[in-house]
Protein backbone atom coordinates (compact mmCIF):
# COMPACT_ATOMS: atom_id res chain seq x y z
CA UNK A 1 33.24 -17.34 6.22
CA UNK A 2 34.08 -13.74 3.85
CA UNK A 3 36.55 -13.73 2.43
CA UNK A 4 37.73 -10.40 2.84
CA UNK A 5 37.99 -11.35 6.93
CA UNK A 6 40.44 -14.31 6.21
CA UNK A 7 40.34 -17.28 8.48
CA UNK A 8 40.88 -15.52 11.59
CA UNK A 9 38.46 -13.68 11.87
CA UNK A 10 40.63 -10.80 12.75
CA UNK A 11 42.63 -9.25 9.79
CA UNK A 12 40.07 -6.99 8.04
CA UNK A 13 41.03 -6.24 5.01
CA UNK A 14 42.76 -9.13 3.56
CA UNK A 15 42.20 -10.86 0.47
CA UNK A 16 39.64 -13.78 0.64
CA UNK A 17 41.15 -17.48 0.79
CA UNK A 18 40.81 -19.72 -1.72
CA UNK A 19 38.21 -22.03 -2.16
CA UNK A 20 35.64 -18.81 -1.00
CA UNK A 21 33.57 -20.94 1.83
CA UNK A 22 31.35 -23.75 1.10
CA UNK A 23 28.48 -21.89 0.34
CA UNK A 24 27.28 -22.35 -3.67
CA UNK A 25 24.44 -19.99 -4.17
CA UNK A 26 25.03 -17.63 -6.76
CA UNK A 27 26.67 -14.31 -6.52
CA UNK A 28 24.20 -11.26 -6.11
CA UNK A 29 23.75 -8.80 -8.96
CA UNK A 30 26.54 -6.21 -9.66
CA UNK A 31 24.62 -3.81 -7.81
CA UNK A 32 24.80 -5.34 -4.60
CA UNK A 33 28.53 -5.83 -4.52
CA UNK A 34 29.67 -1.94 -5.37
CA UNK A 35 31.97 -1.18 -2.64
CA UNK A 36 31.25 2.45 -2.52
CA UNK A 37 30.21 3.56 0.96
CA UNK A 38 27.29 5.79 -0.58
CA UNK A 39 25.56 2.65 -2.34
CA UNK A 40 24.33 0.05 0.66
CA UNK A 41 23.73 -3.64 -0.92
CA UNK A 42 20.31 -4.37 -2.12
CA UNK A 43 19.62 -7.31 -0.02
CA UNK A 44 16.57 -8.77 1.47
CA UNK A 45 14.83 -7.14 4.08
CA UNK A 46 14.99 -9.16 7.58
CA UNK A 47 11.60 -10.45 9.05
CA UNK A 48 9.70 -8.29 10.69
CA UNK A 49 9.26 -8.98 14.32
CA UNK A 50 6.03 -9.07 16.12
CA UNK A 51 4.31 -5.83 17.07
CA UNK A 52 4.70 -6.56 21.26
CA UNK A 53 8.28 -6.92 20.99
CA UNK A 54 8.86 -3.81 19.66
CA UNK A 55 10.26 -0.60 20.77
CA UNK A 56 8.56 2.49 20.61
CA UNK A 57 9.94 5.22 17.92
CA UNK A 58 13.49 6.84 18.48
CA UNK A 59 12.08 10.35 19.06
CA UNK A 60 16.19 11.68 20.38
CA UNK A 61 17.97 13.05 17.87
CA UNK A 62 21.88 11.89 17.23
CA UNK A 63 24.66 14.30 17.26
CA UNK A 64 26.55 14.55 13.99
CA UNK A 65 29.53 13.08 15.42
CA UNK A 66 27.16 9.76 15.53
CA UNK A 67 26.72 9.89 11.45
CA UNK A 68 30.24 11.07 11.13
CA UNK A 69 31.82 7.59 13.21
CA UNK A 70 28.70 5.67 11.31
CA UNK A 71 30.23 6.68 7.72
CA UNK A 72 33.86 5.77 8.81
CA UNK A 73 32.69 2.06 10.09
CA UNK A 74 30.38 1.61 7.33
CA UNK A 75 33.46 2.17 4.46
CA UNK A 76 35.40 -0.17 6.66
CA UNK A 77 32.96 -2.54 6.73
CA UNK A 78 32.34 -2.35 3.24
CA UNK A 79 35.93 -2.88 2.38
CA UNK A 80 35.91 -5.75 4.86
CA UNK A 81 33.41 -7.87 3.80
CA UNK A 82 32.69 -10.14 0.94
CA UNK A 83 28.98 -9.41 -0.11
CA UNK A 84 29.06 -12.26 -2.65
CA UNK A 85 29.28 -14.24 0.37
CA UNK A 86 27.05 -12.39 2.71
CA UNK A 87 23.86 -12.98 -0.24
CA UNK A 88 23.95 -16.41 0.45
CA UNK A 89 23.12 -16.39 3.84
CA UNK A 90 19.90 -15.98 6.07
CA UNK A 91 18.75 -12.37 7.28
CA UNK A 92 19.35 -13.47 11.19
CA UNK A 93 23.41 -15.15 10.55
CA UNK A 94 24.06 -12.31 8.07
CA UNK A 95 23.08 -9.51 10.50
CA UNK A 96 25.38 -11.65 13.50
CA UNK A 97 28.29 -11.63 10.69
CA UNK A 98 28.02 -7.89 10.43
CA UNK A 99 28.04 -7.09 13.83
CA UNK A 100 31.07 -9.46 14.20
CA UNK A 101 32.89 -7.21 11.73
CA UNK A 102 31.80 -3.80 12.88
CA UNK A 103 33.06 -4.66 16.65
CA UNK A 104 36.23 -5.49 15.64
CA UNK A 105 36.34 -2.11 13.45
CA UNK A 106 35.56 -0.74 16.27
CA UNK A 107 38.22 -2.38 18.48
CA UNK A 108 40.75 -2.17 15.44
CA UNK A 109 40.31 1.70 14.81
CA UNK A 110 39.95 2.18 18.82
CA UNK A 111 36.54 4.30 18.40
CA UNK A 112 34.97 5.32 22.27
CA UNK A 113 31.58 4.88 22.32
CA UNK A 114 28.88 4.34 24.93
CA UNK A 115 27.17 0.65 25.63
CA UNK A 116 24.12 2.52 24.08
CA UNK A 117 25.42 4.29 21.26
CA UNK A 118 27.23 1.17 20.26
CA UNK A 119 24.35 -0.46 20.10
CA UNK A 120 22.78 1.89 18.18
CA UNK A 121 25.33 2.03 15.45
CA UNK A 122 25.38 -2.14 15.52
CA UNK A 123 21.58 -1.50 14.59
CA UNK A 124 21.58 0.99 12.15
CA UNK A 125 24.27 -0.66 9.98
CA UNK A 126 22.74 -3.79 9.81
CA UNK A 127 19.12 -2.08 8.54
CA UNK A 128 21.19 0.06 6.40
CA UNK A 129 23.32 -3.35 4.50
CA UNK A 130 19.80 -5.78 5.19
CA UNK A 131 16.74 -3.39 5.26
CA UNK A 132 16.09 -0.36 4.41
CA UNK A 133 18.41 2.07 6.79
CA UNK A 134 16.41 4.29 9.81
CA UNK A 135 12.79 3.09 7.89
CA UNK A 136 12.82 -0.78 9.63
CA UNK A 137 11.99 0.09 13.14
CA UNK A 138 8.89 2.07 11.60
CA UNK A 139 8.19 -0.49 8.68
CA UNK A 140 8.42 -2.87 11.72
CA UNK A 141 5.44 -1.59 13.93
CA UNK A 142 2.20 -2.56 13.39
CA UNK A 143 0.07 0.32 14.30
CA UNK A 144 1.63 2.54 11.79
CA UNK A 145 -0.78 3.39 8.85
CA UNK A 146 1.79 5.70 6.91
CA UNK A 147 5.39 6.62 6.95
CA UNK A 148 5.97 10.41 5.14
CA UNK A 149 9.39 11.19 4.74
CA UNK A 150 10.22 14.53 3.82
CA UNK A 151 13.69 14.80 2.83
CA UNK A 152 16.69 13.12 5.29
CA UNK A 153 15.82 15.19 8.05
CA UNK A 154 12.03 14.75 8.69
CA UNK A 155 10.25 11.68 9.11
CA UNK A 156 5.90 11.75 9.91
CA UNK A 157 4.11 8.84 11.07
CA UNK A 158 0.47 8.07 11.15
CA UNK A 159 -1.23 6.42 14.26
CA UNK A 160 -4.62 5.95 14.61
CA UNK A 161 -5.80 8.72 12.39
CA UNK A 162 -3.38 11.41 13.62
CA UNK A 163 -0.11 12.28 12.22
CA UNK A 164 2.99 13.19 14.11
CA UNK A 165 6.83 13.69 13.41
CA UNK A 166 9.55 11.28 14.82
CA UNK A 167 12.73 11.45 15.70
CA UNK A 168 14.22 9.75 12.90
CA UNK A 169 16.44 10.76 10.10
CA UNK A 170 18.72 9.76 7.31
CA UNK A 171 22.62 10.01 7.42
CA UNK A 172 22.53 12.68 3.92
CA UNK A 173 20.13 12.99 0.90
CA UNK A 174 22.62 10.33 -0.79
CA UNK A 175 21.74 7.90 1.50
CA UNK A 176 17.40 8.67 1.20
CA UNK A 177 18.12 8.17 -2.10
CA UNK A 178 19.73 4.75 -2.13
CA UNK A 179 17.11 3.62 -0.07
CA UNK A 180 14.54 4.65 -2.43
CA UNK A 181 16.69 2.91 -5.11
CA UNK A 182 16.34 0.30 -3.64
CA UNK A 183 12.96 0.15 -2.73
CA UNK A 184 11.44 0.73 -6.13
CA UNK A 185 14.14 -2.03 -8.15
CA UNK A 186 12.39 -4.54 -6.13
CA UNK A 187 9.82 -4.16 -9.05
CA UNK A 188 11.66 -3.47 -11.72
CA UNK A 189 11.13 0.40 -11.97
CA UNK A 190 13.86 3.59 -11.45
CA UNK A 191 13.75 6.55 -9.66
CA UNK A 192 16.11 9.07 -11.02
CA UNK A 193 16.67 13.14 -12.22
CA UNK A 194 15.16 11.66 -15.33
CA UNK A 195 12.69 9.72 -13.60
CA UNK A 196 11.87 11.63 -10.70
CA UNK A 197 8.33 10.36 -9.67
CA UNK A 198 7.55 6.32 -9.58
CA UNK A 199 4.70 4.28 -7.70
CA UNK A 200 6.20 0.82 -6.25
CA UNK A 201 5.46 -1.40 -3.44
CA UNK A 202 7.32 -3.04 -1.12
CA UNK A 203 7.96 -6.95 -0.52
CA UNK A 204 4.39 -7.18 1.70
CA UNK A 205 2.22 -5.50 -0.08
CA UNK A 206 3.00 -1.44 0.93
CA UNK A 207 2.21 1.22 -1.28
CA UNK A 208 5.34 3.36 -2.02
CA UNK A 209 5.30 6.13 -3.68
CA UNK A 210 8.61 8.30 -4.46
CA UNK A 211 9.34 12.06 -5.60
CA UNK A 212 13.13 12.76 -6.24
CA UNK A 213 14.94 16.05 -6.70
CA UNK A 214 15.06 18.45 -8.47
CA UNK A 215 11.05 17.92 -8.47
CA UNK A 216 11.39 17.71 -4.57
CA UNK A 217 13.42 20.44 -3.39
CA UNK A 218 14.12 19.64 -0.05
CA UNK A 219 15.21 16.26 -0.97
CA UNK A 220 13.39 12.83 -2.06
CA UNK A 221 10.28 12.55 -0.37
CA UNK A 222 9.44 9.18 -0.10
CA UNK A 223 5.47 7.86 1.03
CA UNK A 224 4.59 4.31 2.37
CA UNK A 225 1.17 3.46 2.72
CA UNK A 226 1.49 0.38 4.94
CA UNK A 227 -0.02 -2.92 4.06
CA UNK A 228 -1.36 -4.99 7.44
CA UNK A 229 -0.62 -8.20 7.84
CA UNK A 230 -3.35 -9.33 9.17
CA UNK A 231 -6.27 -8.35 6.52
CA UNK A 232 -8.98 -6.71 7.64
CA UNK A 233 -12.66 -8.14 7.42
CA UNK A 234 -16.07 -6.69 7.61
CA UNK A 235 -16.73 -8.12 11.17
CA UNK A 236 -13.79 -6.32 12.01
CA UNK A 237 -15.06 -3.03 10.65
CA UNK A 238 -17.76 -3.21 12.58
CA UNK A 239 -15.66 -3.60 15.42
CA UNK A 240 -14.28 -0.66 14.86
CA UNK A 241 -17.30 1.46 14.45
CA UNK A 242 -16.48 1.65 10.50
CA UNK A 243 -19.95 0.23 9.82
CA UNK A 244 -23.18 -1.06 11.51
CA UNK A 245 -23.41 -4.85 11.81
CA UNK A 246 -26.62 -4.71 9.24
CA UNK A 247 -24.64 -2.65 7.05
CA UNK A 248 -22.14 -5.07 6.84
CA UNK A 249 -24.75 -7.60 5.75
CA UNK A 250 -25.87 -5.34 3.10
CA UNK A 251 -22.29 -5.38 1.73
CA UNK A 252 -21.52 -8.86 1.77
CA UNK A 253 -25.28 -9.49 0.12
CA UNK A 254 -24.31 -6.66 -2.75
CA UNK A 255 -21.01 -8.96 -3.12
CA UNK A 256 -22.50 -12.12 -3.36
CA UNK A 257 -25.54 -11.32 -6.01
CA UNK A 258 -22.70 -9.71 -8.64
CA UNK A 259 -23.58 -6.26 -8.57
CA UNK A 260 -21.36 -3.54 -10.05
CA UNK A 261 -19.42 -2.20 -6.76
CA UNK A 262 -17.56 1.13 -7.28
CA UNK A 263 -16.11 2.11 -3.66
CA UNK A 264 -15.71 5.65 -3.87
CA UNK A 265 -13.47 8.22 -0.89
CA UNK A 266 -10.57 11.01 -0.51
CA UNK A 267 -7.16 9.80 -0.19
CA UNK A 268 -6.61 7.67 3.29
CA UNK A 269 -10.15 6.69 3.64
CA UNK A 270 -9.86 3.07 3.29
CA UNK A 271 -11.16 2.75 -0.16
CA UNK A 272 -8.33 -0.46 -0.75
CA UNK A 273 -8.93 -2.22 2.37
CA UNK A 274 -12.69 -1.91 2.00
CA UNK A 275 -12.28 -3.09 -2.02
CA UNK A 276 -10.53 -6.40 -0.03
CA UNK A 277 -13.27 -6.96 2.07
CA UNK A 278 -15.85 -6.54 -0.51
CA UNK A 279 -13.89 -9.36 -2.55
CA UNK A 280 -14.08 -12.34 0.46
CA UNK A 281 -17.82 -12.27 -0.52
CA UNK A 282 -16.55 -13.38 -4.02
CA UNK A 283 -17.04 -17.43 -5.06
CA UNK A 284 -14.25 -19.25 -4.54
CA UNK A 285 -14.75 -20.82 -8.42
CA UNK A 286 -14.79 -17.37 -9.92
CA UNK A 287 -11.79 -16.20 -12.77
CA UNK A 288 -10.88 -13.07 -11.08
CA UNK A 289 -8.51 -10.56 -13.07
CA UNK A 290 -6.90 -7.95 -11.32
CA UNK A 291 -5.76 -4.43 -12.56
CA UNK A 292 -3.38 -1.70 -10.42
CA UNK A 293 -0.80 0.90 -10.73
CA UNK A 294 1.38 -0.88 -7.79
CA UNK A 295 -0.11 -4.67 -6.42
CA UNK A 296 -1.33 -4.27 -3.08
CA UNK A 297 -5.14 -5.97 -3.55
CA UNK A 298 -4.92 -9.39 -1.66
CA UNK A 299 -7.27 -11.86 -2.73
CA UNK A 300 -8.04 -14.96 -0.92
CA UNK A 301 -10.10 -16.86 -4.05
CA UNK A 302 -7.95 -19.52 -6.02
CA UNK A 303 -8.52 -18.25 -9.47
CA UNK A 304 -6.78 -15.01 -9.21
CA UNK A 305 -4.69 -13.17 -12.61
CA UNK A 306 -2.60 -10.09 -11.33
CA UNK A 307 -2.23 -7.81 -13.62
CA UNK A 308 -0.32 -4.55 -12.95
CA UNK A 309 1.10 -1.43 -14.97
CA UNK A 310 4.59 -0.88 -16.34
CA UNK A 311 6.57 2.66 -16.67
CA UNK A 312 8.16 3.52 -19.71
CA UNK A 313 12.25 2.44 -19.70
CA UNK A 314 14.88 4.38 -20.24
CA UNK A 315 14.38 5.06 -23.90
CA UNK A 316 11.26 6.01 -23.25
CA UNK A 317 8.96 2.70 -24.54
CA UNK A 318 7.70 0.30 -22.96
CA UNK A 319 4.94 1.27 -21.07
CA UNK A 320 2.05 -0.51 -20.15
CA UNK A 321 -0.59 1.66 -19.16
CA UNK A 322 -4.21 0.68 -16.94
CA UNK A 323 -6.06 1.09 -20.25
CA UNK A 324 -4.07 -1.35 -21.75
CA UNK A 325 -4.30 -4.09 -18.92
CA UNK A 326 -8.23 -3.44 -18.92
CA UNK A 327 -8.28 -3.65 -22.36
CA UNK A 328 -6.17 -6.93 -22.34
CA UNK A 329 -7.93 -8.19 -19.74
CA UNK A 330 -11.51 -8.70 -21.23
CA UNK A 331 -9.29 -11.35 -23.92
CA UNK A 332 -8.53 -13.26 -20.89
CA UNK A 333 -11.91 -14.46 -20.65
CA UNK A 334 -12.70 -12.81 -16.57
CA UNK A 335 -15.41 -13.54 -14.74
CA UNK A 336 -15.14 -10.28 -12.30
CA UNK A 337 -12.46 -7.41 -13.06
CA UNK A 338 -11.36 -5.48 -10.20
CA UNK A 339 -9.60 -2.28 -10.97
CA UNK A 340 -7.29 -1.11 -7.80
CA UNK A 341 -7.29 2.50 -8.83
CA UNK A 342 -9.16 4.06 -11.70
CA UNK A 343 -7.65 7.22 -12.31
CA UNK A 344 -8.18 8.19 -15.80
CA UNK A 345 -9.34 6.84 -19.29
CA UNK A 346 -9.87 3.41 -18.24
CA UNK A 347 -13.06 3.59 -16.60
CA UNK A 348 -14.48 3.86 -20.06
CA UNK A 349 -13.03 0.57 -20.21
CA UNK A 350 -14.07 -0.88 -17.32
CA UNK A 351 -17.51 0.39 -17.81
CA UNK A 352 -17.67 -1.73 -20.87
CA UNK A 353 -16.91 -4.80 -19.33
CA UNK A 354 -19.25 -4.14 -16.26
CA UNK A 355 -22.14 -3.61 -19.05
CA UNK A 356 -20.82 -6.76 -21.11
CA UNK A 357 -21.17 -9.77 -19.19
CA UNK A 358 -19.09 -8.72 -16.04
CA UNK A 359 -20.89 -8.38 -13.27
CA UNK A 360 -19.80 -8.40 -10.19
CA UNK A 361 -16.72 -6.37 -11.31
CA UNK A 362 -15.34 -3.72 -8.80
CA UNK A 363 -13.33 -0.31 -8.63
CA UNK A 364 -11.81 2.58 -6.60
CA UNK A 365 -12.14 6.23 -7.33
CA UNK A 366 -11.35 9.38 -5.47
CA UNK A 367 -14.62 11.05 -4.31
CA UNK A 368 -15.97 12.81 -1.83
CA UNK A 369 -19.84 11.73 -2.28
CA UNK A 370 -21.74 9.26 -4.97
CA UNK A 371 -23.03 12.39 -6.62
CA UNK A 372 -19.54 13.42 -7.17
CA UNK A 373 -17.86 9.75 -7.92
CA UNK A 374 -20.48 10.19 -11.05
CA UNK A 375 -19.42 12.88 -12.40
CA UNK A 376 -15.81 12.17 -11.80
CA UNK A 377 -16.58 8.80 -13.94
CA UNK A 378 -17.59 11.10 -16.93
CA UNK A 379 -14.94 13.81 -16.55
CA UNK A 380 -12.46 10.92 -16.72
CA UNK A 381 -14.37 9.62 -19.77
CA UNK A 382 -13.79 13.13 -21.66
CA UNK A 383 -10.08 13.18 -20.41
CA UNK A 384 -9.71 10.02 -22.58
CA UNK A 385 -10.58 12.32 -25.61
CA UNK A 386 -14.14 9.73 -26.49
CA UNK A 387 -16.34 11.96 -28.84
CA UNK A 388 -19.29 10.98 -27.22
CA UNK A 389 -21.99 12.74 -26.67
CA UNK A 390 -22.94 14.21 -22.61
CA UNK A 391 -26.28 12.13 -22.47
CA UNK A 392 -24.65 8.71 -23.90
CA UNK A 393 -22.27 8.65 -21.30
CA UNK A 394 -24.27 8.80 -18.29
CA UNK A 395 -26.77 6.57 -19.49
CA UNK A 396 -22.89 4.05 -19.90
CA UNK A 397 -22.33 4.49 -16.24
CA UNK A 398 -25.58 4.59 -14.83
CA UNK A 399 -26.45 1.08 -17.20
CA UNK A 400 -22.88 -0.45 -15.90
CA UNK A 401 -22.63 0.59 -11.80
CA UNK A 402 -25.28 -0.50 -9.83
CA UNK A 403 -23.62 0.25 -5.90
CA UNK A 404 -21.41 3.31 -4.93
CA UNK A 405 -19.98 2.62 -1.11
CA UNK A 406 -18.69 5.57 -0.13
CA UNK A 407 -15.66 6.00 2.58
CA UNK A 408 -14.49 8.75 4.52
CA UNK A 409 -11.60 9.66 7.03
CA UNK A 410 -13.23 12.26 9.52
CA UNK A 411 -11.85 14.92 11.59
CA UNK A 412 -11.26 12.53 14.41
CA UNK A 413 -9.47 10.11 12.18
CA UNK A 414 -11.80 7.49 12.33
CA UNK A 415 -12.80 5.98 9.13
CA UNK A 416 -16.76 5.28 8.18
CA UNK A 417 -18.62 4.23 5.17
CA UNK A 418 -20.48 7.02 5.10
CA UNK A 419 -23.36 5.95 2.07
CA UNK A 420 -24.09 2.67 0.55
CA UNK A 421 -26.09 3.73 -2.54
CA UNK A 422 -27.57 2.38 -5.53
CA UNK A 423 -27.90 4.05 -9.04
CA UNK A 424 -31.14 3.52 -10.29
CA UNK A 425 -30.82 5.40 -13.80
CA UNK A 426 -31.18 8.64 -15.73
CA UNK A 427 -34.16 11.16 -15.61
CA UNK A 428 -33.62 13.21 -18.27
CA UNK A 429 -30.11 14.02 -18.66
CA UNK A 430 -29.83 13.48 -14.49
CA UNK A 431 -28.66 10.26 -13.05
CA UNK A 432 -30.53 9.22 -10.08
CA UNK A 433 -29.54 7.44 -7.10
CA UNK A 434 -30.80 6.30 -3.85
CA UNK A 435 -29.47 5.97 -0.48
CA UNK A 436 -29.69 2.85 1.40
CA UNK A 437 -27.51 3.24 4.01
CA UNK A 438 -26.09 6.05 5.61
CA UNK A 439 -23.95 6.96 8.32
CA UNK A 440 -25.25 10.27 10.68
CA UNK A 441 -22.81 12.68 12.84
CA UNK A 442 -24.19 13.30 16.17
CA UNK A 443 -21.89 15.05 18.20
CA UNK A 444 -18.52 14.70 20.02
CA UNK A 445 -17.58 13.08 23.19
CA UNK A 446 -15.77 14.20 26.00
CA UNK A 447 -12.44 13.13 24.21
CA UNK A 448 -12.97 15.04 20.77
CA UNK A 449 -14.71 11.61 19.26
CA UNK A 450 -17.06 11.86 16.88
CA UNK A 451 -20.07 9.81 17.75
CA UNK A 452 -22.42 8.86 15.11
CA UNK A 453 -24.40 6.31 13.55
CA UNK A 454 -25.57 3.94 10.68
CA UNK A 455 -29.21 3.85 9.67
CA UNK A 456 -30.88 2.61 6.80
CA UNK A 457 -33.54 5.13 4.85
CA UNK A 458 -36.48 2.91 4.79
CA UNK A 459 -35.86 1.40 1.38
CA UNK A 460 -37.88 -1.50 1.14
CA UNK A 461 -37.13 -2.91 -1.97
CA UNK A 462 -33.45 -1.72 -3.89
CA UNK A 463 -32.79 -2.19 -7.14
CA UNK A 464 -30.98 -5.34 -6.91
CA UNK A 465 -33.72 -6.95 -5.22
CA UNK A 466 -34.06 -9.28 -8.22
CA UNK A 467 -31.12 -10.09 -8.74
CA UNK A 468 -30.69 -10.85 -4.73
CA UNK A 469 -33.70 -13.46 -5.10
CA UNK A 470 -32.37 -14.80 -8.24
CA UNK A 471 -29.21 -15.68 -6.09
CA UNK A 472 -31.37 -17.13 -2.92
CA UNK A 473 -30.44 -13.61 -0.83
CA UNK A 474 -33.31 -11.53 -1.12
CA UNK A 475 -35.05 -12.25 2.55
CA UNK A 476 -31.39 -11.94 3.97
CA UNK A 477 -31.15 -8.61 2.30
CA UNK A 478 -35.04 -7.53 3.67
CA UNK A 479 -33.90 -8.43 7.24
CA UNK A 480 -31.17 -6.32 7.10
CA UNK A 481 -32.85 -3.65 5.91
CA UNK A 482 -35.32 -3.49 8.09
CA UNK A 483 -32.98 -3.71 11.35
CA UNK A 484 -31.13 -0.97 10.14
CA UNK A 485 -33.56 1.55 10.16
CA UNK A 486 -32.97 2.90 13.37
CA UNK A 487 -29.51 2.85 14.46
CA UNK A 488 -27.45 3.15 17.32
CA UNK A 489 -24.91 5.43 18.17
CA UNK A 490 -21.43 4.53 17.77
CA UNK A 491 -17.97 6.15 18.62
């Protein structure tokens, strides 16, 4: 089958027959076939398996005579096989050709090793030539939220709220580094000494974000926000405590009727997966235009443009900032916008369209409270150097955003939407808003849980109310209102 085996299967090493195999794809980029033991073949990652099946984290550390017989096999490998070859097939027969050839390096160079340990460096070779190296068995697992890796030596993990270091590492910084490299040329971007800092995402949706020396001194540290499979709904949130089952009503009523949804929270409250829930509430006949640093919103609707930013290239030009795809965007005649991230200028932008015909349109921002996500909305506005004067600008965002949802992470780890509220306008130079939901800390259990729960705050009649009974939703909305007004506790 590679050519650098030879027929038998045997001689490592030898040059490849002629003729090359029967397979005709087309050779993999020149990247992929360097035969320098430092630079592992971008290839495609293998499927994941299902969460049951797997094992749970290594947590044992392995001795440096481990990395030292893993970096001898892998340049024998490397000069043994014939990636051109190895591109063409399948993630499960390329991973059995590998482990054909590393056994008989094994055998050939008469290296003692354990059943286990053998095993072990099968594994890791194959994730470092297919995957991405010591990161698949995490990347692999379900319950993981976030993988934090903190130079080649230390690796966190997130589980159910609560962070906690593993036992796994990278071979040298060269080798976190390649891996990285490889991540973030999935998507066309670099990470270099030039280029030190670069958002990407992986193949499923993950949010990657990377931080290279000499910015990172204790080597790259590399972020993964994990994307689940299986996307979450609003039933499901209520599941989980997240919301009340009338305050998930109230949400998918506020989606339906087109208002102006920004969803507001600190970093790892949920604010994406919440934005994804708000949008199943969205018509299916809708043109839906989509705007983010690194692609990770998953919309279900038909009519879906993704839109997403570019860095600048190695010359410098090139790049595509969020302004510009917001400003594109409202040429490419949208019915909703939905912004993954706003982080800067372009909520000017997206204000605009929101006040201009757009409703319905929806946003992120980081925020600890409504109060707050307003004022963040016109700080950003004056970052983006607009000559406009204090007053104009919050009458602008109070006129464009009719529902903040806010998020949180707590103590516990548990995530909550903490305020569903509506902005009713300015009073004098003050915006106003109003609570209509509201989540309410009552204690702790026996186990360090926080125990709370979801109320309403009497509103009888929001803002929207109008436009909820122009869209047939208004005694829907009064229902859930009033069952909400006393709610039970939830852990």
């Amino acid at each position: 089958m590679f050519g650098k085996r030879g027929n038998s299967g045997s001689g490592i090493g030898r040059q490849p027959p002629s003729g090359g195999g029967t397979l005709e794809r087309s050779p993999p980029p020149a990247a992929a076939r360097a035969p320098e033991p430092a630079r592992t073949p971008t290839m495609p990652s293998p499927p994941i398996a299902p969460a049951a099946s797997l094992p749970p984290v290594e947590d044992r550390q392995r001795s440096s005579s481990f990395y030292e017989t893993k970096s001898q096999v892998f340049g024998a490998l490397i000069e043994a096989i014939d990636l051109s070859q190895l591109a063409k097939l399948d993630a499960q027969s390329a991973r059995e050709e590998i482990r054909d050839i590393v056994n008989e390096i094994i055998t050939i160079k008469n290296i003692v090793m354990s059943i286990a340990e053998q095993e072990d460096l099968l594994e890791d070779i194959c994730n470092d030539v297919l995957g991405y190296g010591p990161l698949e068995p995490l990347l692999a697992r379900d319950d993981i939220a976030d993988i934090m890796v903190n130079g080649p030596n230390t690796v966190y993990i997130e589980v159910s709220g609560k962070i906690s270091k593993t036992g796994v590492r990278f071979r040298d910084g060269a080798q976190l580094m390649n891996i990285c490299q490889r991540i973030v040329s999935q998507v066309g971007r670099r990470v270099d000494e030039s280029s030190p800092i670069c958002d990407a995402r992986l193949p499923d949706g993950s949010r990657v974000n990377v931080i290279a020396p000499p910015l990172a001194i204790d080597g790259a540290a590399l972020t993964i926000r994990k994307f689940k499979k299986d996307k979450l709904t609003l039933e499901q949130l209520v599941k989980y405590g997240s919301i009340s089952p009338e305050g998930a009503e109230i949400l998918k009523i506020i989606g339906r009727v087109r208002c102006n949804v920004v969803v507001s929270g600190g970093t790892g409250s949920g604010k994406t997966t919440l934005l994804n829930c708000l949008t199943r509430y969205i018509d299916s006949d809708e043109r839906i235009i989509t705007c983010e640093d690194a692609a990770e919103l998953q919309l279900q609707q038909p009519h879906v443009v993704r839109l997403e930013t570019r860095p600048p290239n190695l010359e410098g030009e090139g790049r595509v900032t969020m302004t510009d795809l917001v400003k594109n965007c409202l040429r490419m005649r949208p019915e909703r916008i939905i912004v993954g991230e706003v982080r800067g200028p372009e909520v000017f932008d997206l204000l605009q369209a929101m006040n201009t015909g757009h409703d319905g349109s929806m946003g992120t921002i980081h925020a600890n409270s409504p109060r707050e996500c307003l004022s963040r909305m016109e700080s950003m506005i004056a970052m983006g150097g607009y000559s406009l004067p204090a007053k104009t600008v919050r009458e602008i965002i109070v006129g464009s955003v009719d529902v903040i949802v806010q998020a949180a992470r707590l103590r516990d780890g548990s995530r909550r939407i903490t305020h569903v509220t509506e902005v009713l306008g300015l009073e004098g130079d003050t915006p106003i808003t109003q609570d209509l939901f509201v989540y309410e800390m009552l204690g702790e259990d026996e186990h360090g849980k926080i125990v709370g729960r979801h109320r309403s705050t009497g509103i009888g009649r929001p803002k929207f109310w109008d436009r909820a009974r122009y869209y047939g939703e208004d005694k829907r909305l009064a229902a859930a209102l009033d069952a909400a007004e006393v709610g039970e506790p939830m852990r």
